[in-house]
N, C-alpha and C. Protein backbone atom coordinates (compact mmCIF):
# COMPACT_ATOMS: atom_id res chain seq x y z
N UNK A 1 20.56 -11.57 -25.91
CA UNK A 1 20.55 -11.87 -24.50
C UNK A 1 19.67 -13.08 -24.25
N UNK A 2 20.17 -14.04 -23.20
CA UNK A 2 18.89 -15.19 -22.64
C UNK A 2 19.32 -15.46 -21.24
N UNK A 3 17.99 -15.80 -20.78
CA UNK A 3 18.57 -16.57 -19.57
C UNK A 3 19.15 -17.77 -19.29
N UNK A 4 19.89 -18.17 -18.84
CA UNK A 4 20.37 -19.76 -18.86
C UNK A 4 20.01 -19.96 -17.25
N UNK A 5 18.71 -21.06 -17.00
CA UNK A 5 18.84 -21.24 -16.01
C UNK A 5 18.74 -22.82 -15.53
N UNK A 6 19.91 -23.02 -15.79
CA UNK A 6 20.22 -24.45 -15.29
C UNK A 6 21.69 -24.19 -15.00
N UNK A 7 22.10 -25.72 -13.91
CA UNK A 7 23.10 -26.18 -13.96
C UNK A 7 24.41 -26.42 -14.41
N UNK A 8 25.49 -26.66 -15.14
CA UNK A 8 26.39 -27.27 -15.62
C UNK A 8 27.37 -27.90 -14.95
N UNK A 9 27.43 -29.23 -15.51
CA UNK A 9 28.29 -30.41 -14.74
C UNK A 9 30.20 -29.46 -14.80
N UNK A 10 30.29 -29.21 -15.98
CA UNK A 10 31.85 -28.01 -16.16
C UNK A 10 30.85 -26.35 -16.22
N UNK A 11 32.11 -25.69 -16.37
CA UNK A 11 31.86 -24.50 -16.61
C UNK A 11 31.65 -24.67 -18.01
N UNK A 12 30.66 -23.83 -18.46
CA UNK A 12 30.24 -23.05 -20.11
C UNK A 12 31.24 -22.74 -20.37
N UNK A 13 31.09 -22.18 -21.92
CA UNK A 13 32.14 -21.55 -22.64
C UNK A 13 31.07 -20.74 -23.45
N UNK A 14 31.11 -18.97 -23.26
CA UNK A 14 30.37 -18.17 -23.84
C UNK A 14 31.80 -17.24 -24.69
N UNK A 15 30.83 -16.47 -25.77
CA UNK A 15 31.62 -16.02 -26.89
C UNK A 15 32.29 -15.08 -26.18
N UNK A 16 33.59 -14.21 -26.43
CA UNK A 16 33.84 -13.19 -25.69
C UNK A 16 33.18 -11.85 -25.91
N UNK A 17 32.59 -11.80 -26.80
CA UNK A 17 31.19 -10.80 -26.95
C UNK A 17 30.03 -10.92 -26.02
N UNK A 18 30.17 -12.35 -25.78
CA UNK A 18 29.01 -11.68 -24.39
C UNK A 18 29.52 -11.76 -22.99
N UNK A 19 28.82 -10.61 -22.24
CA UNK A 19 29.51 -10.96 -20.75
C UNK A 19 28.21 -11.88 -20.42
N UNK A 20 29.27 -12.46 -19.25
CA UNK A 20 27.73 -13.72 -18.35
C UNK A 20 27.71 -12.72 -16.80
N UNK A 21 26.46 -12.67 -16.52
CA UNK A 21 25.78 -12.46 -15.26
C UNK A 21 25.61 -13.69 -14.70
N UNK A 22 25.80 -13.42 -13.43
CA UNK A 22 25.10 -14.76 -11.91
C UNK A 22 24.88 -13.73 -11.19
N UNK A 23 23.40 -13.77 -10.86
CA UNK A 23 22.36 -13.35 -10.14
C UNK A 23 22.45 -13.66 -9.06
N UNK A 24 22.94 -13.04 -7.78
CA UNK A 24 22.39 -13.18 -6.43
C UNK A 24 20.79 -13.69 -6.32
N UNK A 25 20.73 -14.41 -5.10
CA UNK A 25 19.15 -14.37 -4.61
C UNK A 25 18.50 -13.32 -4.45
N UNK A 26 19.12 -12.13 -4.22
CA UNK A 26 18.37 -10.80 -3.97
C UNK A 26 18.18 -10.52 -5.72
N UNK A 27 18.20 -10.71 -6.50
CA UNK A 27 18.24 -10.56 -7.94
C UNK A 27 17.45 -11.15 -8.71
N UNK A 28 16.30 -11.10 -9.20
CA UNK A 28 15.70 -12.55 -10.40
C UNK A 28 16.43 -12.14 -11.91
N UNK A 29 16.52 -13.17 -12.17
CA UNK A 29 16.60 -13.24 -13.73
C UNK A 29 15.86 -12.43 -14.37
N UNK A 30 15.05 -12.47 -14.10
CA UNK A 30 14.09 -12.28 -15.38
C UNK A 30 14.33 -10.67 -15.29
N UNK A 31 14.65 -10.23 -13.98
CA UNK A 31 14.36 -8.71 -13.73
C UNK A 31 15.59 -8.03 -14.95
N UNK A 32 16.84 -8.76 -14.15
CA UNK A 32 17.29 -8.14 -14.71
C UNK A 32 17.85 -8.35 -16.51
N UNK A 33 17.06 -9.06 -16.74
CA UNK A 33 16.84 -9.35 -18.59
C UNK A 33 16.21 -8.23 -18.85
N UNK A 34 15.00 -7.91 -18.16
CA UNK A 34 14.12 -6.79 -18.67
C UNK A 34 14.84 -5.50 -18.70
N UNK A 35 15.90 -5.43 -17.41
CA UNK A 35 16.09 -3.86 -17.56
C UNK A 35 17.42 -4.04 -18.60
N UNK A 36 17.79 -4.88 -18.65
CA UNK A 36 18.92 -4.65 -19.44
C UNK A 36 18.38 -4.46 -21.41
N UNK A 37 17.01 -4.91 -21.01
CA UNK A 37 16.38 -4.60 -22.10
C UNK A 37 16.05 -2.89 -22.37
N UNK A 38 15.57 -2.69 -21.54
CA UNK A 38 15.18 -1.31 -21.08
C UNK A 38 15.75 -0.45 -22.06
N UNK A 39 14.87 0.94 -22.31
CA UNK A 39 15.55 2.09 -22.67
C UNK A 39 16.25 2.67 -21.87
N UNK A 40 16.43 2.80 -20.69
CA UNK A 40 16.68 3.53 -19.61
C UNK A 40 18.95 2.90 -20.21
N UNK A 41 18.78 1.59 -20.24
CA UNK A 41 19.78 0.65 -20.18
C UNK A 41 20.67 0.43 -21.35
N UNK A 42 19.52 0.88 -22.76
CA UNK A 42 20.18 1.02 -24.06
C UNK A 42 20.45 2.31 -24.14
N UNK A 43 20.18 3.34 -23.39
CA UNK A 43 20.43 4.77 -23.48
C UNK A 43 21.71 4.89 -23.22
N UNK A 44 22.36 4.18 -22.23
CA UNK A 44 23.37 4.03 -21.40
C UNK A 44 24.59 2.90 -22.58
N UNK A 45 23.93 1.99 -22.83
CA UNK A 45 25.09 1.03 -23.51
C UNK A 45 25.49 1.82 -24.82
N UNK A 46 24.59 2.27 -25.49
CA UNK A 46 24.96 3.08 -26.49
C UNK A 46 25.18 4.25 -26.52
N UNK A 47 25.57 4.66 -25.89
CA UNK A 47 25.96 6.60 -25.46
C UNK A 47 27.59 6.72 -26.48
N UNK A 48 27.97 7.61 -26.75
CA UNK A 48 28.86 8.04 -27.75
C UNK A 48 30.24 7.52 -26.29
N UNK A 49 30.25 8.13 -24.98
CA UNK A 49 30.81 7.93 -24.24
C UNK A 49 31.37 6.67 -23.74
N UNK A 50 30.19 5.43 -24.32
CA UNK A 50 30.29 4.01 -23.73
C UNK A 50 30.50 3.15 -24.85
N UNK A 51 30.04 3.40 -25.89
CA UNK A 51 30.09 2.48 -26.91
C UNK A 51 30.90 2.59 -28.11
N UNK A 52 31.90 1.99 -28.35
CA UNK A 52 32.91 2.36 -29.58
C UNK A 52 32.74 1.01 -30.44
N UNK A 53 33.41 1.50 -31.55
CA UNK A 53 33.75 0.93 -32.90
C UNK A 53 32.47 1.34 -34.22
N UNK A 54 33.00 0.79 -35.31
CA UNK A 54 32.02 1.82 -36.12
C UNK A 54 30.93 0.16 -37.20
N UNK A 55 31.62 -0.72 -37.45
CA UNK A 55 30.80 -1.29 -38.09
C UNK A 55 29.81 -2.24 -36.95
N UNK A 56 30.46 -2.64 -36.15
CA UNK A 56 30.00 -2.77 -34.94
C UNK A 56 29.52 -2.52 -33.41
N UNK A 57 29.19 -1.04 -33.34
CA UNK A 57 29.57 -0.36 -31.53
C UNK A 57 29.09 -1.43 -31.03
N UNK A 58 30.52 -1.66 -29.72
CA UNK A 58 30.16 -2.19 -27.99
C UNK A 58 30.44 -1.48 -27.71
N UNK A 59 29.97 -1.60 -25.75
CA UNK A 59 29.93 -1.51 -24.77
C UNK A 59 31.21 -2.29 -24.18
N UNK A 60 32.59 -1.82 -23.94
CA UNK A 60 33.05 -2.88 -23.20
C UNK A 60 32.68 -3.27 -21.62
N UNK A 61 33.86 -3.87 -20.75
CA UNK A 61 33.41 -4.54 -19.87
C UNK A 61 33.56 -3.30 -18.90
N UNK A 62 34.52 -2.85 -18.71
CA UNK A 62 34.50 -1.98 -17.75
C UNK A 62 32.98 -0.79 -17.34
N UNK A 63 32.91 -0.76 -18.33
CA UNK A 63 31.39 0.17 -18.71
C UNK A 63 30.51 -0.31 -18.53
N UNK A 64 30.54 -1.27 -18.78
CA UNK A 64 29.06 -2.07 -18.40
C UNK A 64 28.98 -2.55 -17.03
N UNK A 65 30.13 -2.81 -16.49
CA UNK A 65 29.98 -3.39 -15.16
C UNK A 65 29.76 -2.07 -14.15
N UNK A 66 29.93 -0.58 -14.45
CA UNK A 66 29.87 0.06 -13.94
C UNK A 66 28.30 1.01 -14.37
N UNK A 67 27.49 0.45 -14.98
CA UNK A 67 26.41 0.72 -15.22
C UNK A 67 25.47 0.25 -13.87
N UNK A 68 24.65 1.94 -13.44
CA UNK A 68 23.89 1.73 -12.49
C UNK A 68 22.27 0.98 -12.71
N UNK A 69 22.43 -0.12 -11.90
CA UNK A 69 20.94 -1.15 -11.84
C UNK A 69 20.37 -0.74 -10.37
N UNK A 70 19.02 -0.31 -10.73
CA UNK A 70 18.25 0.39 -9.92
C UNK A 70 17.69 -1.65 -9.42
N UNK A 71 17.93 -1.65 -8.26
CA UNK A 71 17.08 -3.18 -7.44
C UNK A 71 16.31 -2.88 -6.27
N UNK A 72 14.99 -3.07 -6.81
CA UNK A 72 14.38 -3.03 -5.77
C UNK A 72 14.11 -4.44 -5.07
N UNK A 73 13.38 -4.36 -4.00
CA UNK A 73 13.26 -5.38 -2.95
C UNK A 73 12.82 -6.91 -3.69
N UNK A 74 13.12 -8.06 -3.78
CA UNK A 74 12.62 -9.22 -4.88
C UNK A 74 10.87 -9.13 -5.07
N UNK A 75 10.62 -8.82 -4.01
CA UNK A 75 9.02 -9.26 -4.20
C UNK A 75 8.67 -8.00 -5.40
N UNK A 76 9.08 -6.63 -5.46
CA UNK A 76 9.00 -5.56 -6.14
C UNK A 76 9.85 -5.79 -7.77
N UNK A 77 10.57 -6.69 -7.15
CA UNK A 77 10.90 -7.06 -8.91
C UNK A 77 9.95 -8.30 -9.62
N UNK A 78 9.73 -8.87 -9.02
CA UNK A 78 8.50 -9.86 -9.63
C UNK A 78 7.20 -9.53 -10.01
N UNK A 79 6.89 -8.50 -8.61
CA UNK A 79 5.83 -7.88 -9.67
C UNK A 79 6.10 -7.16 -10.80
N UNK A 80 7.22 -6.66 -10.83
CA UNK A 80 7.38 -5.51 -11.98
C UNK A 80 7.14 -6.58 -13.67
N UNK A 81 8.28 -7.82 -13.06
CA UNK A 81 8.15 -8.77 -14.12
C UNK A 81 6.69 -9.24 -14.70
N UNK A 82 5.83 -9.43 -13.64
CA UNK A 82 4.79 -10.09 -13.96
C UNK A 82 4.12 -8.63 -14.89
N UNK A 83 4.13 -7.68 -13.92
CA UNK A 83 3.27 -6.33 -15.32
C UNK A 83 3.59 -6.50 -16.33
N UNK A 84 5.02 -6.43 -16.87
CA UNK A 84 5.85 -6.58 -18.12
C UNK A 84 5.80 -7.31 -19.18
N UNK A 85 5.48 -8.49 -18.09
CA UNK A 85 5.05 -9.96 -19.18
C UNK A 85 3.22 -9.50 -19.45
N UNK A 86 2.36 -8.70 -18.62
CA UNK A 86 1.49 -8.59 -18.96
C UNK A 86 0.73 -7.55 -19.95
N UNK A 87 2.10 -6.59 -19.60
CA UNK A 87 1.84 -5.93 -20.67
C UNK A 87 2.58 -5.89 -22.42
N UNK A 88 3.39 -7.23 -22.28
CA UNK A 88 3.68 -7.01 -23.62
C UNK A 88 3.42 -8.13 -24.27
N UNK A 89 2.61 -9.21 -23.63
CA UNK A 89 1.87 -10.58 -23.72
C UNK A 89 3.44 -11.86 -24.13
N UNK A 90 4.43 -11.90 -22.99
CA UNK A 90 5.37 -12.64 -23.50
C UNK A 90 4.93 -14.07 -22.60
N UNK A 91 5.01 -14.64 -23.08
CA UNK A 91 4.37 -16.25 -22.75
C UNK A 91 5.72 -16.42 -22.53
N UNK A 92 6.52 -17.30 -21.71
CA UNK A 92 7.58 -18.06 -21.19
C UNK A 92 6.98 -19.87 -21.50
N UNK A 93 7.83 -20.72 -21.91
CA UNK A 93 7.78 -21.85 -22.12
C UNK A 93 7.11 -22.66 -20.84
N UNK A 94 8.07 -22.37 -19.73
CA UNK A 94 7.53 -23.32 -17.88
C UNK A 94 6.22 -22.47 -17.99
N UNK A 95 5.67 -21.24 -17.93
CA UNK A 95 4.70 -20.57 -17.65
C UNK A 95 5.19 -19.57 -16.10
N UNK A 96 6.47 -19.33 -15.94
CA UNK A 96 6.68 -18.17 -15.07
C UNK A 96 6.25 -17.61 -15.29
């Protein structure tokens, strides 16, 4: 997973293994990198129910897009981010 947060003059071209997210303003990035990091989130992508194939299990799309993301209010996700980054000492390159 990464964030891509810039621009593009065309549209990207991502692998069909990954899905792409665009984040509403009510949404940060970063938040939702973390939860998709989450146990709460790998509990869910990898469940016997959601995830098939054997040398490889996915998650397809349908499943994932129907995976519940708990959002709280932005200012409540930034702080959450900022604990996160403080508690697991992740330095970001800009210094977000």
């Amino acid at each position: 997973m990464c964030i891509i947060d810039r621009d593009f003059s065309l549209s990207p071209i991502a692998s069909t293994g990954f899905p792409v997210f665009c984040c509403s303003n009510a949404v940060s990035n970063l938040y939702l990198f973390y939860y998709l990091l989450s146990p709460i989130f790998d509990k869910y992508a990898n469940s016997s129910d959601n995830s098939k194939g054997v040398a490889y299990p996915a998650i397809n799309d349908n499943k994932l897009y129907k995976a519940v993301v708990a959002i709280p209010p932005r200012k409540e996700q930034e702080r959450i981010c900022q604990e996160i980054k403080q508690l697991f000492g992740f330095i970001e390159k800009d210094g977000r």
